[in-house]
Protein backbone atom coordinates (compact mmCIF):
# COMPACT_ATOMS: atom_id res chain seq x y z
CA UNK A 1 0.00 0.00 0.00
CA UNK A 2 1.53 3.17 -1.11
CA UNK A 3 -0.14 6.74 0.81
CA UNK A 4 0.33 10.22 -0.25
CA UNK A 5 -0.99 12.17 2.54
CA UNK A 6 -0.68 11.80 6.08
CA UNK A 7 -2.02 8.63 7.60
CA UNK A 8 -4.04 10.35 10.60
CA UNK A 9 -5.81 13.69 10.31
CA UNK A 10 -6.52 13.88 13.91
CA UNK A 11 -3.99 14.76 16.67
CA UNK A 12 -5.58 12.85 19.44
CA UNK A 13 -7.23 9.76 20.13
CA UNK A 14 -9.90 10.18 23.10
CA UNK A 15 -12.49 8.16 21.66
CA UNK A 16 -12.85 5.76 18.21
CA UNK A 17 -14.95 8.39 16.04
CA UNK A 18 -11.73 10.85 16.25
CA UNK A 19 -10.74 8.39 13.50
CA UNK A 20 -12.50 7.58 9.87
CA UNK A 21 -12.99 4.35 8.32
CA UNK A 22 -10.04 5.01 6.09
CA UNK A 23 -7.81 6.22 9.26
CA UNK A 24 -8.50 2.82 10.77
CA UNK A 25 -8.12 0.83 8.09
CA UNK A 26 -4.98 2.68 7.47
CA UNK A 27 -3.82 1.47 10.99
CA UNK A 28 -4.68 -2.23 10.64
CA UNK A 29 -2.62 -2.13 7.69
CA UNK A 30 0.43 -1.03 9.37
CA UNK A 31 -0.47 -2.33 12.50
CA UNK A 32 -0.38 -6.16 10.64
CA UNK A 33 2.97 -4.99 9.09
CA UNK A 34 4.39 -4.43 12.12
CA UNK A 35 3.28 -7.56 14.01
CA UNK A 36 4.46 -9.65 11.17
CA UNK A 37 8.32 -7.99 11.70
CA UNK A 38 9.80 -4.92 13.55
CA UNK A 39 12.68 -4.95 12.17
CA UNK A 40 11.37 -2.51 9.37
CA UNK A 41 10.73 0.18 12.42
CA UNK A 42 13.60 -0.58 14.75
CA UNK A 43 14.56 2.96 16.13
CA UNK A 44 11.60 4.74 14.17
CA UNK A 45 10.77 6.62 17.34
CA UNK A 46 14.32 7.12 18.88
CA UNK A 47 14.46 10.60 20.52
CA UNK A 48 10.71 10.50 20.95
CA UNK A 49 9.20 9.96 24.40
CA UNK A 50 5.46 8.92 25.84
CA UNK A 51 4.69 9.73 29.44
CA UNK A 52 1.91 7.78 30.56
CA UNK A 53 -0.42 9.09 33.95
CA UNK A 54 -2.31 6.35 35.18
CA UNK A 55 -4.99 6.58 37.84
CA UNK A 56 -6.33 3.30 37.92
CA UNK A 57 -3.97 -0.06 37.83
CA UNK A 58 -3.18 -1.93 34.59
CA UNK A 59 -1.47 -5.05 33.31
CA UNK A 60 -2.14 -5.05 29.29
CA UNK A 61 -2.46 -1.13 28.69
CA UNK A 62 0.50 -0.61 30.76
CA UNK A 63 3.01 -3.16 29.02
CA UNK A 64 1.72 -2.89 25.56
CA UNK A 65 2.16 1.12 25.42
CA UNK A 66 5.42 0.87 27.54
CA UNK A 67 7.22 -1.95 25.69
CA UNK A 68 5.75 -1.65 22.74
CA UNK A 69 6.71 2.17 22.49
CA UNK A 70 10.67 1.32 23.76
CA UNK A 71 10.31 -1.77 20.75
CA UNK A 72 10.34 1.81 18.57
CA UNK A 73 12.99 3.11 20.07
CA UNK A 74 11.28 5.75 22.07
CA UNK A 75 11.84 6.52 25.77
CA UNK A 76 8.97 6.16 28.75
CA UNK A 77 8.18 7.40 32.15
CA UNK A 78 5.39 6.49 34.36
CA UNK A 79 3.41 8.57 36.64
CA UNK A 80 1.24 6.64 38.82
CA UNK A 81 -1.84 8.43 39.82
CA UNK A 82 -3.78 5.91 42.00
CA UNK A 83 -3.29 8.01 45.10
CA UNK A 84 -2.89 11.46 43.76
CA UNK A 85 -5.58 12.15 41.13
CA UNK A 86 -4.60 14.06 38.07
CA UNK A 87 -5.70 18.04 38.95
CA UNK A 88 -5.10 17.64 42.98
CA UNK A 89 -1.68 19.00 43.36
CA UNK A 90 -2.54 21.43 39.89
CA UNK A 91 -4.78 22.49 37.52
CA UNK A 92 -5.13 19.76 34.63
CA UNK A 93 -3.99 22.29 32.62
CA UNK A 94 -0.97 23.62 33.88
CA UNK A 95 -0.37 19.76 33.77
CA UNK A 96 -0.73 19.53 30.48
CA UNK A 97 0.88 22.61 29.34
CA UNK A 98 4.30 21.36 31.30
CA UNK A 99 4.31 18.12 30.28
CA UNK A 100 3.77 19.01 26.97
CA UNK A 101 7.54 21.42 27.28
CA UNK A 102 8.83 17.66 27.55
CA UNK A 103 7.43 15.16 25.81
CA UNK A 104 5.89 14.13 22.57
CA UNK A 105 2.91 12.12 23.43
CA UNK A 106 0.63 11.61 26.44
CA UNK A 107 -1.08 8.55 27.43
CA UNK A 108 -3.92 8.43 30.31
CA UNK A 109 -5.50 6.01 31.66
CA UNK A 110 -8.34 7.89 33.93
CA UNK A 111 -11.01 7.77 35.89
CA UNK A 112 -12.96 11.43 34.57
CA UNK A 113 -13.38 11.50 30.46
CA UNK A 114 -14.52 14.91 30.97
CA UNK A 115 -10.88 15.40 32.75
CA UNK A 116 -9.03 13.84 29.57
CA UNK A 117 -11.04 16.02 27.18
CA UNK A 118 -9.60 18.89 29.10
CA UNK A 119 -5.99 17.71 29.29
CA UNK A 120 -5.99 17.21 25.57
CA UNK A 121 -7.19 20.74 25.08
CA UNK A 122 -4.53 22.26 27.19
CA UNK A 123 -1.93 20.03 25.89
CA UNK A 124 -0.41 20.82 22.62
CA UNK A 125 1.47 17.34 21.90
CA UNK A 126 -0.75 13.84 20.91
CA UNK A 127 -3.26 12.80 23.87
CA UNK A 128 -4.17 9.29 23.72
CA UNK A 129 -6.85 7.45 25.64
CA UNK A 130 -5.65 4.86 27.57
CA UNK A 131 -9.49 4.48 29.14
CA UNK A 132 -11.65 6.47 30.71
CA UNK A 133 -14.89 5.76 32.44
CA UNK A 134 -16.64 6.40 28.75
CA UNK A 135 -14.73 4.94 26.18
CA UNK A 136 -11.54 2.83 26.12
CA UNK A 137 -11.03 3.36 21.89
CA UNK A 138 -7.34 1.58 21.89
CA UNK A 139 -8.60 -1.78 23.44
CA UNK A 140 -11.99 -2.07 20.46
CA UNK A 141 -9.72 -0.99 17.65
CA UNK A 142 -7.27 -3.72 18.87
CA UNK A 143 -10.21 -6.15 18.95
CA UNK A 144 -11.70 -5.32 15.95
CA UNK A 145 -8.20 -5.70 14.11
CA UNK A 146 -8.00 -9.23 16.17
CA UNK A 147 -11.37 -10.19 14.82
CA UNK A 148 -10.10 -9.29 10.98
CA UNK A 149 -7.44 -11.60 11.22
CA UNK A 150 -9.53 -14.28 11.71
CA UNK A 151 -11.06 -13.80 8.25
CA UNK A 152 -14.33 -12.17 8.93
CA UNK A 153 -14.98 -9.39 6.57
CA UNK A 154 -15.69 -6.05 8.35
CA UNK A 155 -18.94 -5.98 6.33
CA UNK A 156 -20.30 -9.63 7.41
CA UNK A 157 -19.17 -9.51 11.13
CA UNK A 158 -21.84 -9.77 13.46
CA UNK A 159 -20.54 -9.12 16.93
CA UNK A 160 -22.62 -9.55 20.36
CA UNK A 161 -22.05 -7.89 23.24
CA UNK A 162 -23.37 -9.46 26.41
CA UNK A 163 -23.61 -7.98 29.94
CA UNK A 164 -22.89 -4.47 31.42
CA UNK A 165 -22.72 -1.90 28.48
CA UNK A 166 -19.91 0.16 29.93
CA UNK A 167 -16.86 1.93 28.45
CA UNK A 168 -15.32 -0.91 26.02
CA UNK A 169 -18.97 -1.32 24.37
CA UNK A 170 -19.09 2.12 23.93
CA UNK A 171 -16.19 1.95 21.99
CA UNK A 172 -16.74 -0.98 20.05
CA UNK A 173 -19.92 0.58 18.98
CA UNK A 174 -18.24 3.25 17.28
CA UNK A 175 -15.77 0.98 15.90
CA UNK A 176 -18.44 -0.91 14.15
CA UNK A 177 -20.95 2.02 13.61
CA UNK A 178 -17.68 3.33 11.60
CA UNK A 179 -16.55 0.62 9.97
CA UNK A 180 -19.70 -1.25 8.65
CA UNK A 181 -20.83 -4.71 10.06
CA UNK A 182 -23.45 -5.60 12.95
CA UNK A 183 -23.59 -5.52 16.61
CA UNK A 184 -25.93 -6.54 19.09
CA UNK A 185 -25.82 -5.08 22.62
CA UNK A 186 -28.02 -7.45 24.94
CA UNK A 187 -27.51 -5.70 28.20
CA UNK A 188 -30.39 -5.21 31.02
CA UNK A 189 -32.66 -2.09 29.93
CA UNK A 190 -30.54 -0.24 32.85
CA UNK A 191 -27.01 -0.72 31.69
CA UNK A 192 -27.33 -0.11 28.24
CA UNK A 193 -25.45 2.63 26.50
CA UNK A 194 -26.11 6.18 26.87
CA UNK A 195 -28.55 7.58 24.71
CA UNK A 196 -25.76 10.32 23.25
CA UNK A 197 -23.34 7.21 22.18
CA UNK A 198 -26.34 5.29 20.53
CA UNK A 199 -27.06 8.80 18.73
CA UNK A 200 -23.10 9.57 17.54
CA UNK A 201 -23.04 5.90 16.62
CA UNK A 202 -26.32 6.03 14.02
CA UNK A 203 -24.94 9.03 12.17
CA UNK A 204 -21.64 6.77 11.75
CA UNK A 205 -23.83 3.74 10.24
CA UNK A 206 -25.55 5.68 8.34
CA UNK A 207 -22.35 6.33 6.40
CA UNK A 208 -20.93 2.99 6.94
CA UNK A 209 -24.01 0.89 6.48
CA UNK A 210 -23.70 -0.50 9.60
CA UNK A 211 -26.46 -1.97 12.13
CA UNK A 212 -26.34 -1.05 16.30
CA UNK A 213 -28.98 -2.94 18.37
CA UNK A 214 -29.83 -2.76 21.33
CA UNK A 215 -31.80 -6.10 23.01
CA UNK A 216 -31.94 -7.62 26.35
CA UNK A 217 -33.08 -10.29 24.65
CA UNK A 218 -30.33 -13.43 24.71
CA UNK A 219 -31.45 -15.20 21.75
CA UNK A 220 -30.07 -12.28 19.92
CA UNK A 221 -26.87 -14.35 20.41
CA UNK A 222 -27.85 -16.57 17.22
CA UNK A 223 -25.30 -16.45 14.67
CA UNK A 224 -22.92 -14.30 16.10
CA UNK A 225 -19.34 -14.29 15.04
CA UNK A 226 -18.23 -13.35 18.60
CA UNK A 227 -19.33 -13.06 21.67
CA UNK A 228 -17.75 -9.87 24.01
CA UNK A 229 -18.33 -9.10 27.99
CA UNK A 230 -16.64 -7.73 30.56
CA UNK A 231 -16.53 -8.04 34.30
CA UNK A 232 -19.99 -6.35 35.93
CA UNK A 233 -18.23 -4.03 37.86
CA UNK A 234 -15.97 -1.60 37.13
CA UNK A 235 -12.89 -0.16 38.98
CA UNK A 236 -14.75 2.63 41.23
CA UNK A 237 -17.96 0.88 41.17
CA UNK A 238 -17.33 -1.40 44.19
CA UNK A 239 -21.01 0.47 46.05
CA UNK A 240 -23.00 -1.47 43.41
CA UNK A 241 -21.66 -4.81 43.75
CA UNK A 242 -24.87 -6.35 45.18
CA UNK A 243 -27.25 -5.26 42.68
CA UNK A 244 -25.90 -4.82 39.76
CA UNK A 245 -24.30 -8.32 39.82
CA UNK A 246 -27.66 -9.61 41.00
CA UNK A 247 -29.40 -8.69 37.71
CA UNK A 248 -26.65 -9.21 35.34
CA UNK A 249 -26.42 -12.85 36.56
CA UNK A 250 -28.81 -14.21 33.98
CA UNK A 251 -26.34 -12.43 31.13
CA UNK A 252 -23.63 -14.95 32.23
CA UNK A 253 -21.88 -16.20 28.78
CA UNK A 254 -21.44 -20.14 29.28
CA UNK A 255 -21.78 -23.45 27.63
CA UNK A 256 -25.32 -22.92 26.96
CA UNK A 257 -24.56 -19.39 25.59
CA UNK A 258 -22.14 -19.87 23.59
CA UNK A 259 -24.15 -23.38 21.98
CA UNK A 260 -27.02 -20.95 20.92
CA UNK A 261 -24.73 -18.71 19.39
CA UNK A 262 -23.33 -21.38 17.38
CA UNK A 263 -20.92 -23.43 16.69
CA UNK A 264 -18.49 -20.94 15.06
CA UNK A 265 -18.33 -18.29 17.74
CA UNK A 266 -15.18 -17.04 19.39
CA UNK A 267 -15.23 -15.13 22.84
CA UNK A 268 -13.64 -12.39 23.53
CA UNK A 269 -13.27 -10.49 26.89
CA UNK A 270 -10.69 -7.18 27.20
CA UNK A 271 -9.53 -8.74 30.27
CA UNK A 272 -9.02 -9.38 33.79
CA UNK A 273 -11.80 -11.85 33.93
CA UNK A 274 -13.68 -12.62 37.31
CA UNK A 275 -13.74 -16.37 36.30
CA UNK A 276 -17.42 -17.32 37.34
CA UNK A 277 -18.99 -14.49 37.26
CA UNK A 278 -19.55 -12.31 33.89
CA UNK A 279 -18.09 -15.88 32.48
CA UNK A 280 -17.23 -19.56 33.25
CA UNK A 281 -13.80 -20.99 33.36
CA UNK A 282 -15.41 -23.62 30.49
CA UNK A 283 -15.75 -20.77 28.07
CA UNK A 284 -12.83 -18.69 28.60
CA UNK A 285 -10.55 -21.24 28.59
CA UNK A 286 -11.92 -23.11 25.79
CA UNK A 287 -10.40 -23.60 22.23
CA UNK A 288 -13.01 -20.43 21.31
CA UNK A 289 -11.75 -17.57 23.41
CA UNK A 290 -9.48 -15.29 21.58
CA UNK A 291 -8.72 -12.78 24.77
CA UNK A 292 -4.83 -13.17 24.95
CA UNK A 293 -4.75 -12.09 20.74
CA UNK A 294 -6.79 -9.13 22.04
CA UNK A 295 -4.25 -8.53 24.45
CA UNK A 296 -1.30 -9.54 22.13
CA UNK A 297 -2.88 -6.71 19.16
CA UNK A 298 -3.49 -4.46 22.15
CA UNK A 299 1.00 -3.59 20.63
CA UNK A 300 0.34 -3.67 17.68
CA UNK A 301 -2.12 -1.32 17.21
CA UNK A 302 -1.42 1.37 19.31
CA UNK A 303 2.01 1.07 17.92
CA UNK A 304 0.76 1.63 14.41
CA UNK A 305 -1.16 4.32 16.46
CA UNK A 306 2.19 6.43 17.93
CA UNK A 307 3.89 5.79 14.59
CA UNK A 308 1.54 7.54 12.39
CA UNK A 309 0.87 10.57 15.18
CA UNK A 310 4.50 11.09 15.92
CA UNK A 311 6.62 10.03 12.48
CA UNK A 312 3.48 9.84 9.19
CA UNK A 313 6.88 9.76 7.34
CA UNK A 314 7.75 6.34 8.34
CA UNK A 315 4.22 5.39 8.91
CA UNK A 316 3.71 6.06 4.89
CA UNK A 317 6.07 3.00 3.77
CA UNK A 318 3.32 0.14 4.21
């Protein structure tokens, strides 16, 4: 693939309609390039640095930006924020602004979206979203990308999304509402998406030709290509443990789940798993589940992601 223009028109990444279809297409491409042999983009990003302010703890987002950034040659530091909150000990933007004197991209992982939006204003180097409590847009476009290489075509998939419809299903809604395809959200009539994410996502698949439903209905399973949840609660939602796991307990995918879905269907979960909860040990460990090449492409694609924000000149060859 040959490109004459830049591969990214946006500067940040806070949630997946920042990007086009062609933008993320773009990035699968070199994404797959680069999983299939760095040695192409050994020291691509030498001189470059990512600091990365985290307020809630991380295993896969953690590693894959950290190694995967130093695998380009670039320099890291990590600011842990589980204790001190970004905007205690200063404004958010005088946060921004400094780090910004210093580095040339800025990865958060945070509990506030409304506080990332405002850090990316104020800063005036890349912002990516490492999650927030709305969207997590580096963790769908990974699975997406995992779910191409299986051989679905973007425009047949038919992906399911069973359980809590938190921040990852907001963000695989997007992804799909942008890139064409289907996706079912069977959630309880409580914990489905927010109206405004349903609403951004039609005008995308209207575009895309795409089809976003929402069902609390679990036949809706039938014929899926995949099968997506996620733990029922959330970091910071610890209050709600009773209930909400209470009436999410019927949404559990199994054996039985997975059987109505068909025979065909992978599962996929962003990961950590509570193990008998959101989903049994049977399915997750089974010859289905595809969670550790989500976590694997988790690299890749942000990779593909820095590279085209911080050098499009490299990021061009593909």
């Amino acid at each position: 693939m040959t490109l004459t223009a830049p591969i990214l028109v946006t500067r940040d990444l806070i949630q997946v309609v920042d990007l086009s279809a062609t933008e993320i297409t773009h990035l699968f491409a070199l994404a797959s390039r680069m999983k299939a042999d760095y040695s192409a983009f050994a020291g691509s990003l030498a001189q470059r640095s990512l600091v990365m302010l985290f307020e809630k703890p991380s295993l896969r987002t953690r590693v894959s930006f950290e190694l995967g950034f130093q695998k380009l040659g670039g320099g890291v530091s990590f600011l842990d924020h589980q204790v001190s909150p970004i905007g205690v000990r200063e404004t958010v933007e005088d946060y921004a602004r400094n780090l910004s004197r210093w580095v040339d991209v800025v990865a958060i992982r945070c509990r506030s979206h409304d506080l990332l939006k405002r850090f990316a204003a104020a800063s005036s180097v890349p912002v990516i979203n490492a999650l927030s409590d709305l969207h997590h847009p580096c963790q769908a476009l990974a699975d997406i990308f995992t779910l191409l290489e299986t051989g679905i075509p973007i425009e047949q998939l038919h992906l399911v999304w069973v359980g809590d419809g938190n921040n990852v299903c907001h963000s695989l809604i997007e992804a799909v509402a942008t890139l064409g395809g289907r996706m079912t959200v069977i959630t309880p009539p409580s914990y489905r998406p927010p109206a405004e994410v349903l609403r951004v996502a039609d005008g995308r698949s209207c575009r895309s030709g795409a089809r976003i439903v929402c069902t609390d209905d679990l036949d809706a399973v039938k014929g899926a290509d995949a099968i997506y949840t996620d733990v029922w609660i959330s970091m910071g939602e610890e209050s709600q443990t009773l209930e909400k796991t209470a009436l999410l307990a019927p949404y559990q995918v199994n054996a039985e789940l997975m059987r109505r879905a068909g025979a065909n269907a992978r599962f996929m979960h962003c990961l950590p798993a509570k193990r008998g909860e959101e989903v049994t040990a049977e399915v997750i460990d089974s010859s289905a589940s595809i969670v550790l090449d989500q976590a694997e492409n988790r690299m890749h694609v942000q990779n593909a992601l820095m590279l085209a924000l911080l050098r499009p000149d490299i990021a061009l060859r593909i």
